[in-house]
Structure formats: C-alpha cells, structure tokens
PDB file of N, CA and C in Angstrom:
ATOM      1  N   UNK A   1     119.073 151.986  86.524  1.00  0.00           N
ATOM      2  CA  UNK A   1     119.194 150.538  86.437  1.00  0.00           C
ATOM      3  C   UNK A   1     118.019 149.927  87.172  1.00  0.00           C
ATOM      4  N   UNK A   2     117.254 148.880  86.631  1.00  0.00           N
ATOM      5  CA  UNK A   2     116.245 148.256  87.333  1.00  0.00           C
ATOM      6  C   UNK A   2     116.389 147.048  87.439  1.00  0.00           C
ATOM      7  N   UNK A   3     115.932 146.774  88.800  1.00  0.00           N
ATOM      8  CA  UNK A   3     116.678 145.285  89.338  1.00  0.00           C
ATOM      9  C   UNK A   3     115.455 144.730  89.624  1.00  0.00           C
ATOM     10  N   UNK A   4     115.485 143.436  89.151  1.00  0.00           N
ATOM     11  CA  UNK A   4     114.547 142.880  89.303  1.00  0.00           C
ATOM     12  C   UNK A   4     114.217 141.104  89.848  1.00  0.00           C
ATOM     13  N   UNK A   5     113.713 140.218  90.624  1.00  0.00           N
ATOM     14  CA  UNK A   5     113.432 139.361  90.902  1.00  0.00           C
ATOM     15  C   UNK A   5     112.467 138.354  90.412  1.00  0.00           C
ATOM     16  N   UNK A   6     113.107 136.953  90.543  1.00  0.00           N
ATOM     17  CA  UNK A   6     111.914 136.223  89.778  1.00  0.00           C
ATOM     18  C   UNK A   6     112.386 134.831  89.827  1.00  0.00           C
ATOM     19  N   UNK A   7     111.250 133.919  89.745  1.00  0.00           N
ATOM     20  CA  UNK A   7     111.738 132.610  90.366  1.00  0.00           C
ATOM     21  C   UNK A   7     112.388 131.779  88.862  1.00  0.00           C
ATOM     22  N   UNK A   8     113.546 130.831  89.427  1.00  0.00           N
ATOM     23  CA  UNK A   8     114.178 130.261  88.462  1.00  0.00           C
ATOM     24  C   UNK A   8     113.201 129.375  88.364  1.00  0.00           C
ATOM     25  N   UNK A   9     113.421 128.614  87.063  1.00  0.00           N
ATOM     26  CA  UNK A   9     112.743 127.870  86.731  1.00  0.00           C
ATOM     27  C   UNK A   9     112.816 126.567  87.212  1.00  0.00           C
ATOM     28  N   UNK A  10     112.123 125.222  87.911  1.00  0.00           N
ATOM     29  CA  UNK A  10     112.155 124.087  87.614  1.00  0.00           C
ATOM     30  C   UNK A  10     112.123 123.276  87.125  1.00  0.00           C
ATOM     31  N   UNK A  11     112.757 122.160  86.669  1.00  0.00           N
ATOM     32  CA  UNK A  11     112.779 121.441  85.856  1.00  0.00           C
ATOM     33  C   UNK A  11     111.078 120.862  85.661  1.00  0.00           C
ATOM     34  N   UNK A  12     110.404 120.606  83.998  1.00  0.00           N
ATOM     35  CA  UNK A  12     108.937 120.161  83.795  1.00  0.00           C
ATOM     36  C   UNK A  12     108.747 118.922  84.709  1.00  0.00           C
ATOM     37  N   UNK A  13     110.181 117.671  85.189  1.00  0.00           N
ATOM     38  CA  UNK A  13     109.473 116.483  86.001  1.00  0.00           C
ATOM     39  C   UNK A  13     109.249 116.480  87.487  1.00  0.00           C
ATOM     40  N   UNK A  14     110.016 118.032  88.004  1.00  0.00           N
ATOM     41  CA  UNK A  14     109.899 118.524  88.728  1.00  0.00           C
ATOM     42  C   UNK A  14     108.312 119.297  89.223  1.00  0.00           C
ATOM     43  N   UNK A  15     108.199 119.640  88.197  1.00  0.00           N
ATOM     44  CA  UNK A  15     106.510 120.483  88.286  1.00  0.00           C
ATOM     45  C   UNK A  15     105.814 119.503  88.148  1.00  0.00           C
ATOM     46  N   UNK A  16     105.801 118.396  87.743  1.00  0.00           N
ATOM     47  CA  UNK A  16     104.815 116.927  87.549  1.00  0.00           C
ATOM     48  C   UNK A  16     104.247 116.155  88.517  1.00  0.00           C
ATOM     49  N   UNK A  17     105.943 116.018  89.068  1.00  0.00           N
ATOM     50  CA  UNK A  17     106.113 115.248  90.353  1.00  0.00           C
ATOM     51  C   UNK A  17     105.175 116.157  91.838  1.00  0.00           C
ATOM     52  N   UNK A  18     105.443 117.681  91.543  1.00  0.00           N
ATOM     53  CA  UNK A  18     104.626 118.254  92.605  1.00  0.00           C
ATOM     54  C   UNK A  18     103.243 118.250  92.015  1.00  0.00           C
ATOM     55  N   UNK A  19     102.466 117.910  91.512  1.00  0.00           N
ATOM     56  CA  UNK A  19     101.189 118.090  90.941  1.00  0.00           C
ATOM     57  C   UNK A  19     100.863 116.763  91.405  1.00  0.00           C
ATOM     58  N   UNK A  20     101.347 115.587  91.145  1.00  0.00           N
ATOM     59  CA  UNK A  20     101.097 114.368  91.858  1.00  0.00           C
ATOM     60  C   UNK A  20     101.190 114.247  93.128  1.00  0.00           C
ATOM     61  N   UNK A  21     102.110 115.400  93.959  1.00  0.00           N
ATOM     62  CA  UNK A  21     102.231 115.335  95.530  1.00  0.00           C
ATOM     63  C   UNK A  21     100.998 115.857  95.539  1.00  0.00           C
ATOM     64  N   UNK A  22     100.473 116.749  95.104  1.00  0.00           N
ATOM     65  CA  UNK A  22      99.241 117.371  95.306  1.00  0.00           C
ATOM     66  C   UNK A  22      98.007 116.805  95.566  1.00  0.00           C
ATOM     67  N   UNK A  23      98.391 115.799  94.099  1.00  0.00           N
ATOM     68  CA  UNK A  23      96.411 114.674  94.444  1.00  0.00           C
ATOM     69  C   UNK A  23      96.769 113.754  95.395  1.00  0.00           C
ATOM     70  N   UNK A  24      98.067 113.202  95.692  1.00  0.00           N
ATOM     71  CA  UNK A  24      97.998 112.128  96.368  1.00  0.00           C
ATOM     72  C   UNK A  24      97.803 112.994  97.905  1.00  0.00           C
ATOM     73  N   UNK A  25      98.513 114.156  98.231  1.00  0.00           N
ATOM     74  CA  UNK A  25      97.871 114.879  99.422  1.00  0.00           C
ATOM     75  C   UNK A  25      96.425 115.094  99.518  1.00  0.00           C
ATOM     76  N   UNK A  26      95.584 115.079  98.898  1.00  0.00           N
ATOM     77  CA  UNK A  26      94.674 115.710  98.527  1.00  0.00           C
ATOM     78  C   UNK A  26      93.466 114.534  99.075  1.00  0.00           C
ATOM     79  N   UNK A  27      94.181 113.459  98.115  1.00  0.00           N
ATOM     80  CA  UNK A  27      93.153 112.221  97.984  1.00  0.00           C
ATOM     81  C   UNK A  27      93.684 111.495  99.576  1.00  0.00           C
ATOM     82  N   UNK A  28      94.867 111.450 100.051  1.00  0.00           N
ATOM     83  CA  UNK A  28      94.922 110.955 101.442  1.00  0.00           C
ATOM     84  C   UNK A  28      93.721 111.872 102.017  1.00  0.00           C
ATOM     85  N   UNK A  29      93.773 112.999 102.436  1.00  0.00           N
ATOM     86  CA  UNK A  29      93.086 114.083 103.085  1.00  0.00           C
ATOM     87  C   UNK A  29      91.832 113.423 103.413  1.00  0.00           C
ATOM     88  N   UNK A  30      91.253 113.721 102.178  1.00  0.00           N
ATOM     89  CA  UNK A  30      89.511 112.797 101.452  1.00  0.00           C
ATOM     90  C   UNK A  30      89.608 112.167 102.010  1.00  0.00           C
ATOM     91  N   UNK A  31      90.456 110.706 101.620  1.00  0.00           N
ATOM     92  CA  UNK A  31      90.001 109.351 102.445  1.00  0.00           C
ATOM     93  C   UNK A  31      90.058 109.528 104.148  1.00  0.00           C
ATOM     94  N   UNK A  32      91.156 110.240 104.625  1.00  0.00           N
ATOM     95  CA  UNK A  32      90.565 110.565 106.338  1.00  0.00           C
ATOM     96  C   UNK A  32      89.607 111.079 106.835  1.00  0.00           C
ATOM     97  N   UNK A  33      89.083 111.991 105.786  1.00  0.00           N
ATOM     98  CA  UNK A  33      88.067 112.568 106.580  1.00  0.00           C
ATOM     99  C   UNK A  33      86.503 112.030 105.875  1.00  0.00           C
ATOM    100  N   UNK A  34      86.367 110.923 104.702  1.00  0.00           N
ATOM    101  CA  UNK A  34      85.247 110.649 103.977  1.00  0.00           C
ATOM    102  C   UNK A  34      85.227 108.937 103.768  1.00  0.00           C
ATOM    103  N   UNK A  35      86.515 108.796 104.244  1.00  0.00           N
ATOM    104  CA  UNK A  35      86.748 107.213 103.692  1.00  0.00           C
ATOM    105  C   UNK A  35      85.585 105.952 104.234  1.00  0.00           C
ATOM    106  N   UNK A  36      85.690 106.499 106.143  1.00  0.00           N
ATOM    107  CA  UNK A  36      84.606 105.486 106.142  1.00  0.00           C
ATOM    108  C   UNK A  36      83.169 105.927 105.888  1.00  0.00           C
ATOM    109  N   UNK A  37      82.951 106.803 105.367  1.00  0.00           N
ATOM    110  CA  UNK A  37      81.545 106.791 104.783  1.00  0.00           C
ATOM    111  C   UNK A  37      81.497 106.399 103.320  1.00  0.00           C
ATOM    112  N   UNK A  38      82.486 106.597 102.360  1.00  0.00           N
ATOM    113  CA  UNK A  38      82.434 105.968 101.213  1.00  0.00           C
ATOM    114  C   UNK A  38      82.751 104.370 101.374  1.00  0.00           C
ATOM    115  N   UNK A  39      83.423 103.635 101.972  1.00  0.00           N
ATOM    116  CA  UNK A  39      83.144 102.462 103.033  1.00  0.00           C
ATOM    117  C   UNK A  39      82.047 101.923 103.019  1.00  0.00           C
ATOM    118  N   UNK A  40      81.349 102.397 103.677  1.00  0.00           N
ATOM    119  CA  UNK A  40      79.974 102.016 104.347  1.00  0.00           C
ATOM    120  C   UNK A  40      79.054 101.835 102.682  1.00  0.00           C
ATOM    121  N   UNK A  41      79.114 102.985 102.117  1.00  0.00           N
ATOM    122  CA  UNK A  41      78.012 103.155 101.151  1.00  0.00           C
ATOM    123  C   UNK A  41      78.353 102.451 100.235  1.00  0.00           C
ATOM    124  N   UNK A  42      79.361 101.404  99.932  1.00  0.00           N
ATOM    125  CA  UNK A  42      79.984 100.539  98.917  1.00  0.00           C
ATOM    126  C   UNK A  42      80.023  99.170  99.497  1.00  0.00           C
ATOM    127  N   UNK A  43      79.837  99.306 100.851  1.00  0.00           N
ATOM    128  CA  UNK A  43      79.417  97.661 101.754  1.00  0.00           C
ATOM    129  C   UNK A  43      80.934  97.437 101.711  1.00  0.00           C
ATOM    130  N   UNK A  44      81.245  97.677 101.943  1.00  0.00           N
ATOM    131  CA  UNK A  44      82.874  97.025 102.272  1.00  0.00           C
ATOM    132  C   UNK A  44      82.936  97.388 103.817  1.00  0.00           C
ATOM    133  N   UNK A  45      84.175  96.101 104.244  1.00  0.00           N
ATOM    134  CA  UNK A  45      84.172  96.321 105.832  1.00  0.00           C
ATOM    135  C   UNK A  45      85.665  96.749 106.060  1.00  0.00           C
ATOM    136  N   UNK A  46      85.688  97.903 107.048  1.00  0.00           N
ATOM    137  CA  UNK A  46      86.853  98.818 106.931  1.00  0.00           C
ATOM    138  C   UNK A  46      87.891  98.033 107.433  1.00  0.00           C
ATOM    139  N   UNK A  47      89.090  98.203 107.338  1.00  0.00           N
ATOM    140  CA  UNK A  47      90.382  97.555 108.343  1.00  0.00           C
ATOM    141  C   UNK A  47      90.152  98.163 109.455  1.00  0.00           C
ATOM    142  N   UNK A  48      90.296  97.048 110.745  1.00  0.00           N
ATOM    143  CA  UNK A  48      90.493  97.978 111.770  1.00  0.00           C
ATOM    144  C   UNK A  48      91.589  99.218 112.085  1.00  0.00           C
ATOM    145  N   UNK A  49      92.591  99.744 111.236  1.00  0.00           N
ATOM    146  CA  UNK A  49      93.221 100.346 111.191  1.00  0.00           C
ATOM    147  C   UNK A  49      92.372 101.804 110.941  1.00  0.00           C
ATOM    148  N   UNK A  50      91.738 101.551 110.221  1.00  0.00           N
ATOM    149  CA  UNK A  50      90.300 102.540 109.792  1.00  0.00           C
ATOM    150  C   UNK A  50      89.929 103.816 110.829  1.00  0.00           C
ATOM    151  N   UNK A  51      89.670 102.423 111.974  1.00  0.00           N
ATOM    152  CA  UNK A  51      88.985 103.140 113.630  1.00  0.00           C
ATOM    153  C   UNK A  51      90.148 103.527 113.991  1.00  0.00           C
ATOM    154  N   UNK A  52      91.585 103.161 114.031  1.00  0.00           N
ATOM    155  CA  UNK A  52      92.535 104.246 114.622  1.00  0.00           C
ATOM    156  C   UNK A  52      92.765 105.724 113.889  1.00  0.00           C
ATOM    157  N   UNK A  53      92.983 105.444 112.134  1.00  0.00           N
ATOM    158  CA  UNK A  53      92.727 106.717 111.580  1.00  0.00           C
ATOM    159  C   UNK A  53      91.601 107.782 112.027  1.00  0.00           C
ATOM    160  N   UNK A  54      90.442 107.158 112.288  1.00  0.00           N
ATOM    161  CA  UNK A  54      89.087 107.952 112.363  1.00  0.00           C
ATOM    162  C   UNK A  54      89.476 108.519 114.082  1.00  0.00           C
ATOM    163  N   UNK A  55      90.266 108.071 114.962  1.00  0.00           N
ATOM    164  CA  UNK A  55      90.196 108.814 116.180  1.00  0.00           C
ATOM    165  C   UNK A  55      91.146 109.635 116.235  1.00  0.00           C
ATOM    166  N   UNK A  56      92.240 109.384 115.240  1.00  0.00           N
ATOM    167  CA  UNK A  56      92.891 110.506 115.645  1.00  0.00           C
ATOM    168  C   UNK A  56      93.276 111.257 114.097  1.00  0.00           C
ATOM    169  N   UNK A  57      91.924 111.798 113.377  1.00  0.00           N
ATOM    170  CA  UNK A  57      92.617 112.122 112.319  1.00  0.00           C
ATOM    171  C   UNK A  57      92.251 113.741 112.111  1.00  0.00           C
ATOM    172  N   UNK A  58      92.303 114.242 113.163  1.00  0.00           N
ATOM    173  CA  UNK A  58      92.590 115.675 112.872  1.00  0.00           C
ATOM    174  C   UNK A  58      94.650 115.721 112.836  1.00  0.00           C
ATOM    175  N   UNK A  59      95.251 115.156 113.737  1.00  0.00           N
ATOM    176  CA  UNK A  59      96.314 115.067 114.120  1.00  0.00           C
ATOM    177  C   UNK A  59      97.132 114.826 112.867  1.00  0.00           C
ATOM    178  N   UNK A  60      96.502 112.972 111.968  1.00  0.00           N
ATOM    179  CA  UNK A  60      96.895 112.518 111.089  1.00  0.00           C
ATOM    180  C   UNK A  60      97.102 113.651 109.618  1.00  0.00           C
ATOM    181  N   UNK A  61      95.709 114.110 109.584  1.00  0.00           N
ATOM    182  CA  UNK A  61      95.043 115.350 108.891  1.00  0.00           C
ATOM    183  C   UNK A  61      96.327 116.581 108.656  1.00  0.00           C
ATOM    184  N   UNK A  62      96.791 117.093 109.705  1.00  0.00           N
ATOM    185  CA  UNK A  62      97.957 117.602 109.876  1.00  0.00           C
ATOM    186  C   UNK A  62      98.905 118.181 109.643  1.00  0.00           C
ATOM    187  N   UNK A  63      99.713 116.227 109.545  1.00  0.00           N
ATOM    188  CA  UNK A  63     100.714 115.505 109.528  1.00  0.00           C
ATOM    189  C   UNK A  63     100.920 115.505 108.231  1.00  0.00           C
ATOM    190  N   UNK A  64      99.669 114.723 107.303  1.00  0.00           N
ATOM    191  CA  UNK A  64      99.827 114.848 105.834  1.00  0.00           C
ATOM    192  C   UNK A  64      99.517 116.380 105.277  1.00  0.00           C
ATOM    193  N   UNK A  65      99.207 117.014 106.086  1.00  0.00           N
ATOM    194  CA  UNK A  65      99.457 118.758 104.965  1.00  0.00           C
ATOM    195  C   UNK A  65     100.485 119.438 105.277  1.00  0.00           C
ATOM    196  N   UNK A  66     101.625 119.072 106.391  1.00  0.00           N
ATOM    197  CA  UNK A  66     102.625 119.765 106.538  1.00  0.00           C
ATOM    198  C   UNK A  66     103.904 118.550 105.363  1.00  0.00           C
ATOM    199  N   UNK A  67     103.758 117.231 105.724  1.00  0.00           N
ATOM    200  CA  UNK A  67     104.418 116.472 104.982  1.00  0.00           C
ATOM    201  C   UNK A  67     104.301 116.976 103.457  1.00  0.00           C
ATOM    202  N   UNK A  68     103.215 116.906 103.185  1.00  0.00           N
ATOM    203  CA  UNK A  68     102.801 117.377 101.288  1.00  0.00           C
ATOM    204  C   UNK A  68     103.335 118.204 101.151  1.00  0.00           C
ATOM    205  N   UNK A  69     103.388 119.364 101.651  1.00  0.00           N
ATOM    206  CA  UNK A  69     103.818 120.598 101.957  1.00  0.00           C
ATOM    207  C   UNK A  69     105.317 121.119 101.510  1.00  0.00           C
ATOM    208  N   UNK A  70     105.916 120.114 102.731  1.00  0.00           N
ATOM    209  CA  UNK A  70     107.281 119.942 102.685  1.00  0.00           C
ATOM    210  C   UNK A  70     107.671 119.358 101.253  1.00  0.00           C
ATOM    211  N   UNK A  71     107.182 118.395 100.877  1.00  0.00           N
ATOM    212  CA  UNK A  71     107.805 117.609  99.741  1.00  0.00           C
ATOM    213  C   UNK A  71     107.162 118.261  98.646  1.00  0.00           C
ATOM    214  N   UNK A  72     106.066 118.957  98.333  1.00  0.00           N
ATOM    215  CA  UNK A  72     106.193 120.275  97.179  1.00  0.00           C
ATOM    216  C   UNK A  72     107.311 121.220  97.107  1.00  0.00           C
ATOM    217  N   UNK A  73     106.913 121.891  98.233  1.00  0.00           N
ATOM    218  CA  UNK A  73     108.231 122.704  98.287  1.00  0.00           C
ATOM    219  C   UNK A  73     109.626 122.525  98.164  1.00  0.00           C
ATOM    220  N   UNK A  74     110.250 121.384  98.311  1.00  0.00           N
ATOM    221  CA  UNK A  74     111.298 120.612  98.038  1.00  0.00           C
ATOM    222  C   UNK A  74     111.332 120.569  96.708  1.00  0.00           C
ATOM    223  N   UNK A  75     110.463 119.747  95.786  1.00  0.00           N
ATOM    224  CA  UNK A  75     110.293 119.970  94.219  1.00  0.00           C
ATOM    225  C   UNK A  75     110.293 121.240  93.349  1.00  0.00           C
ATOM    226  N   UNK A  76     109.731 121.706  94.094  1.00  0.00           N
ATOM    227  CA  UNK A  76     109.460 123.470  93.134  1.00  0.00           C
ATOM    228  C   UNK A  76     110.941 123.973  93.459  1.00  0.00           C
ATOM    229  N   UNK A  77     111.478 123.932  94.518  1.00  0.00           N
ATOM    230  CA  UNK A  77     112.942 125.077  94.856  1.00  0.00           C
ATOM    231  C   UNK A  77     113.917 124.368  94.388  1.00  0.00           C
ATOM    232  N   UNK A  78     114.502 125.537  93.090  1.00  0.00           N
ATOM    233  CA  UNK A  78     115.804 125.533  92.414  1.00  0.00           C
ATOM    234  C   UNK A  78     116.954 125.225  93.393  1.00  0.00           C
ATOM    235  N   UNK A  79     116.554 126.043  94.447  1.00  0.00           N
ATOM    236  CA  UNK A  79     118.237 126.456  95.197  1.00  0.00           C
ATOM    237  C   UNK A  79     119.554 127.800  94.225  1.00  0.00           C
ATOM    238  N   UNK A  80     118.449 127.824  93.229  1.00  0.00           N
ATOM    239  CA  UNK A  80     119.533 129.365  92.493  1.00  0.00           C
ATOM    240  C   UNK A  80     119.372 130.362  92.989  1.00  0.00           C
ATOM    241  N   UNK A  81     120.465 130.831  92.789  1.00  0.00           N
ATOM    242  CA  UNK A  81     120.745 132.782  92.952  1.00  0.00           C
ATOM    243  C   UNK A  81     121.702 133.009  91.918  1.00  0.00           C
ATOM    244  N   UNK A  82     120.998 134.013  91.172  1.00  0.00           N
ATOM    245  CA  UNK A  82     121.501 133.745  90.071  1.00  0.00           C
ATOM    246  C   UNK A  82     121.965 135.999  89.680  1.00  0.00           C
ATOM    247  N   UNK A  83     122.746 136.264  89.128  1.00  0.00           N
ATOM    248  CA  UNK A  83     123.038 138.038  89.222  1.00  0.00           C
ATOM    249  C   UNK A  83     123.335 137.881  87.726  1.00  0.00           C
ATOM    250  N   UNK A  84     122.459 138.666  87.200  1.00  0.00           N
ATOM    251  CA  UNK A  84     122.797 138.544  85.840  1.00  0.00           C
ATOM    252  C   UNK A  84     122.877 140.448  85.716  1.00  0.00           C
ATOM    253  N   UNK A  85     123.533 140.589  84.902  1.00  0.00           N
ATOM    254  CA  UNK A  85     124.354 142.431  84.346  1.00  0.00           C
ATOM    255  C   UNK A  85     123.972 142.497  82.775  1.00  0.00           C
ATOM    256  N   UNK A  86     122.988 143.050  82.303  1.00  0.00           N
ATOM    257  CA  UNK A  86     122.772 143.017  80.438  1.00  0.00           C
ATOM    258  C   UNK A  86     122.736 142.193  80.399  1.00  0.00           C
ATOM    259  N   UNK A  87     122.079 140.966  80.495  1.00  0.00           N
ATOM    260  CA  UNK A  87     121.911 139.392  79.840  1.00  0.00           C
ATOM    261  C   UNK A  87     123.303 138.386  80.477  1.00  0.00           C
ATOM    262  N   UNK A  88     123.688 138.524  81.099  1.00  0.00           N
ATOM    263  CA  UNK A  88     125.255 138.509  81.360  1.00  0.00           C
ATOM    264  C   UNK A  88     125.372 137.950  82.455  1.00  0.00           C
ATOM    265  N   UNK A  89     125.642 136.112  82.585  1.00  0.00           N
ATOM    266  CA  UNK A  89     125.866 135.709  83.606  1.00  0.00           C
ATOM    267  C   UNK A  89     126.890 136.263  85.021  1.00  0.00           C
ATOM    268  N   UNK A  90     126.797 136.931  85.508  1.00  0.00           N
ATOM    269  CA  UNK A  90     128.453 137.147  86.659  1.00  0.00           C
ATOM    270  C   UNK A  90     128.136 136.319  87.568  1.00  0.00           C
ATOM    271  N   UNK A  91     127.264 135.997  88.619  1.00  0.00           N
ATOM    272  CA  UNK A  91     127.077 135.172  89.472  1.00  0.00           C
ATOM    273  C   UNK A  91     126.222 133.881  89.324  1.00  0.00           C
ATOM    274  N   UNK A  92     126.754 132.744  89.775  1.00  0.00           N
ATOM    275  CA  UNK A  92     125.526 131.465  89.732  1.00  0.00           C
ATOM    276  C   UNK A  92     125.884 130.166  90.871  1.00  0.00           C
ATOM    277  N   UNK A  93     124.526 130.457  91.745  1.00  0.00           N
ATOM    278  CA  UNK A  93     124.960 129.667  92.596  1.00  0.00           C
ATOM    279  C   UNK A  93     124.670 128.426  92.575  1.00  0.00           C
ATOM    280  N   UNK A  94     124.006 127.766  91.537  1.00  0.00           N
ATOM    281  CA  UNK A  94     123.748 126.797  90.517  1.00  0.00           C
ATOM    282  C   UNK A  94     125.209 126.245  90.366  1.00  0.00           C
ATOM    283  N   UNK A  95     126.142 127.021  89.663  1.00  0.00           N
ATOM    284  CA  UNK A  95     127.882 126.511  89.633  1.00  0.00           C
ATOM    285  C   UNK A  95     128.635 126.056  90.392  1.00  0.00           C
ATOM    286  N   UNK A  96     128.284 127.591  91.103  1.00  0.00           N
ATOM    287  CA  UNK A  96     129.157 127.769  92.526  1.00  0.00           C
ATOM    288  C   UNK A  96     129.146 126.653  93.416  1.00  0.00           C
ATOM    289  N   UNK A  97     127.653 126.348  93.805  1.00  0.00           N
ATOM    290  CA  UNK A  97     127.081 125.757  95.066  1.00  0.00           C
ATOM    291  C   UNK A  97     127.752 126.476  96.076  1.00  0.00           C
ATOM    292  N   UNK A  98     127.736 127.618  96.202  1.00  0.00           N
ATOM    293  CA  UNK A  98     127.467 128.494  97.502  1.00  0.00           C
ATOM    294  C   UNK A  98     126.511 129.418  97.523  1.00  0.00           C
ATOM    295  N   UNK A  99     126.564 130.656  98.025  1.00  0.00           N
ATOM    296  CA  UNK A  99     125.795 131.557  98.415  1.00  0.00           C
ATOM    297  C   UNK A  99     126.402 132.858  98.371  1.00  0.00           C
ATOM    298  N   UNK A 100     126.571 133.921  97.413  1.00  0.00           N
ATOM    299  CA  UNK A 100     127.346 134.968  97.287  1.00  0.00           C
ATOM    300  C   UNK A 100     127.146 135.567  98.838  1.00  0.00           C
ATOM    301  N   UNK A 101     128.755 135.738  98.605  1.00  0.00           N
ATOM    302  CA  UNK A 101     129.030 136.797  99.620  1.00  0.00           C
ATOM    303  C   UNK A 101     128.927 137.950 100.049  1.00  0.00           C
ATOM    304  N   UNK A 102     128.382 139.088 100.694  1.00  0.00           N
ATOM    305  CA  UNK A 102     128.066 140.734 100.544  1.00  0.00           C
ATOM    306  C   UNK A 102     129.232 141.598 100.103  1.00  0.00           C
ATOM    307  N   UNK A 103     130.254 140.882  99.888  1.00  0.00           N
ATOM    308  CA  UNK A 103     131.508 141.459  99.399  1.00  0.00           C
ATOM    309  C   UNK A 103     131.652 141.507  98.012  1.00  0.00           C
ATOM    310  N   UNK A 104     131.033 139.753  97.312  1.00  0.00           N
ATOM    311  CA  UNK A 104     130.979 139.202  96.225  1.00  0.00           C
ATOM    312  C   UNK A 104     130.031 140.168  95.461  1.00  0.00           C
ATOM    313  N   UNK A 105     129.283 140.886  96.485  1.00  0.00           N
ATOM    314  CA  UNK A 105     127.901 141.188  95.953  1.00  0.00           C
ATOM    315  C   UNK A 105     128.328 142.857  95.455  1.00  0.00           C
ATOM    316  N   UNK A 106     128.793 143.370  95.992  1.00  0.00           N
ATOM    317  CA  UNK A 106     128.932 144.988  96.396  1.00  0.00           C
ATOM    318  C   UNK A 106     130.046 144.724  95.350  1.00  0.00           C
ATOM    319  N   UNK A 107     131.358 143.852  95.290  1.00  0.00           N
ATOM    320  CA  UNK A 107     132.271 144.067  93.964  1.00  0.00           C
ATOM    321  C   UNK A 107     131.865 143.943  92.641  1.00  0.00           C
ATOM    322  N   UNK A 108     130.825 142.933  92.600  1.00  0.00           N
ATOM    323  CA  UNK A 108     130.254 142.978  91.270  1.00  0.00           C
ATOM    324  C   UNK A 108     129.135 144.180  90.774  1.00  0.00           C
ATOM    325  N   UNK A 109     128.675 144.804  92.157  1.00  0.00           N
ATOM    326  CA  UNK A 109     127.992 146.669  91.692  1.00  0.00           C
ATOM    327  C   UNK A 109     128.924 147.173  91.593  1.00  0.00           C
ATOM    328  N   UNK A 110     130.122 147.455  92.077  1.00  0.00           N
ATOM    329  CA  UNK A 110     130.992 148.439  91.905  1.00  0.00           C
ATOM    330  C   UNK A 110     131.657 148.147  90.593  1.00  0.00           C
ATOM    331  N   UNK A 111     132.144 147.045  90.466  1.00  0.00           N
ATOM    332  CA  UNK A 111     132.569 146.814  88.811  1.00  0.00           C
ATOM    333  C   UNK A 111     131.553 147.491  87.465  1.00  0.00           C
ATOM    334  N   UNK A 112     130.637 147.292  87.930  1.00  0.00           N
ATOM    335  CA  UNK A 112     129.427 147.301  86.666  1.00  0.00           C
ATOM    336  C   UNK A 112     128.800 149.032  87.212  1.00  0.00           C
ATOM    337  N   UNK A 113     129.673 149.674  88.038  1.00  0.00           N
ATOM    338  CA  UNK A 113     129.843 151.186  88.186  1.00  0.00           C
ATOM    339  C   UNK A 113     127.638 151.410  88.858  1.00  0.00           C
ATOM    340  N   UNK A 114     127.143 150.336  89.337  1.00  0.00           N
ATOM    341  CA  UNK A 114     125.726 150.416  90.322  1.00  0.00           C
ATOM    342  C   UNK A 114     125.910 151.356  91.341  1.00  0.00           C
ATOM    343  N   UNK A 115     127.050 151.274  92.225  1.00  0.00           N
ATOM    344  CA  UNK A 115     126.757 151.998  93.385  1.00  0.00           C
ATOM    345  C   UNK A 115     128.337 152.488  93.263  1.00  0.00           C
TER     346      UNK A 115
END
C-alpha cells in the first residue's frame, strides 16, 4: 500500500487574493525602501510622514514581510485532512471540523486490514 501526501486544493479566489497580497507586499516594500528617491526624481514633496517611514524602516520593512506573510499563508491553507482508502472518502476534516484522532486513525488501518 502506498501512502501518500499532498496539498488540498484552494479555492482559484483564494490563490488571487494571495497573488495580490504579494504585489501589494512587494510594492509597500519598494516604496520604503525607494519611495523617497522616486519622490525626489518626480519633484513631488514627500509627507512628513515620509521622514518617519525613512527612520525607521528596516523595522517597518519587517513588519510588512511577516504581516504579508501571515495573510498569504492564511489564504493558501485549506485547514483539510483528508484519508482517502481506493478513491474512498473515510475521513474529512473539512466535514468534521476536527482533527482525527490516533484511535480514529489506527481503526480506520485496521478496518482496511493496513496494519
């Protein structure tokens, strides 16, 4: 018997929505670390909010790649565990909303004669 692993799928507005966390992480990033020089070279005069970003934006810098981070990862994860036997749903924690049990787990090998 070969057992095998593999990520459930997410929903497509799910994969969208993280692709947009992506540029908007991406493009914050840029603007902290390039903004006031693209600024300058376009003659525009920065908000003073600008000079607080620019002193502390390794910190800010961070902040937005653990935040992005977090909220990708939030999008991409199903939350399934899913035991399928020959094509054959037996477990879904998708249904359930729990988390099989090692009891749950070991009765459904022993039924299906695994161990």
């Amino acid at each position: 018997m070969l057992v095998t692993g593999e990520e459930y799928p997410v929903s497509a507005s799910n994969q969208f929505l993280s692709t947009i966390a992506t540029v908007v992480q991406m493009s914050i990033l840029a603007f902290i670390f390039f903004g006031q020089t693209i600024l300058d070279k376009m003659g525009i005069q920065a908000h003073p909010i600008m000079n607080q970003i620019q002193e502390k934006k390794f910190f800010i810098s961070i902040a937005v790649f653990i935040l992005g981070n977090m909220i990708r990862n939030g999008l991409l994860s199903s939350g399934a565990f899913e035991i399928y036997f020959d094509d054959e749903l037996v477990f879904s924690k998708l249904e359930s909303n729990t988390a099989p049990q090692m009891d749950i787990i070991d009765n459904l090998l022993q039924s299906y004669s695994i161990i």
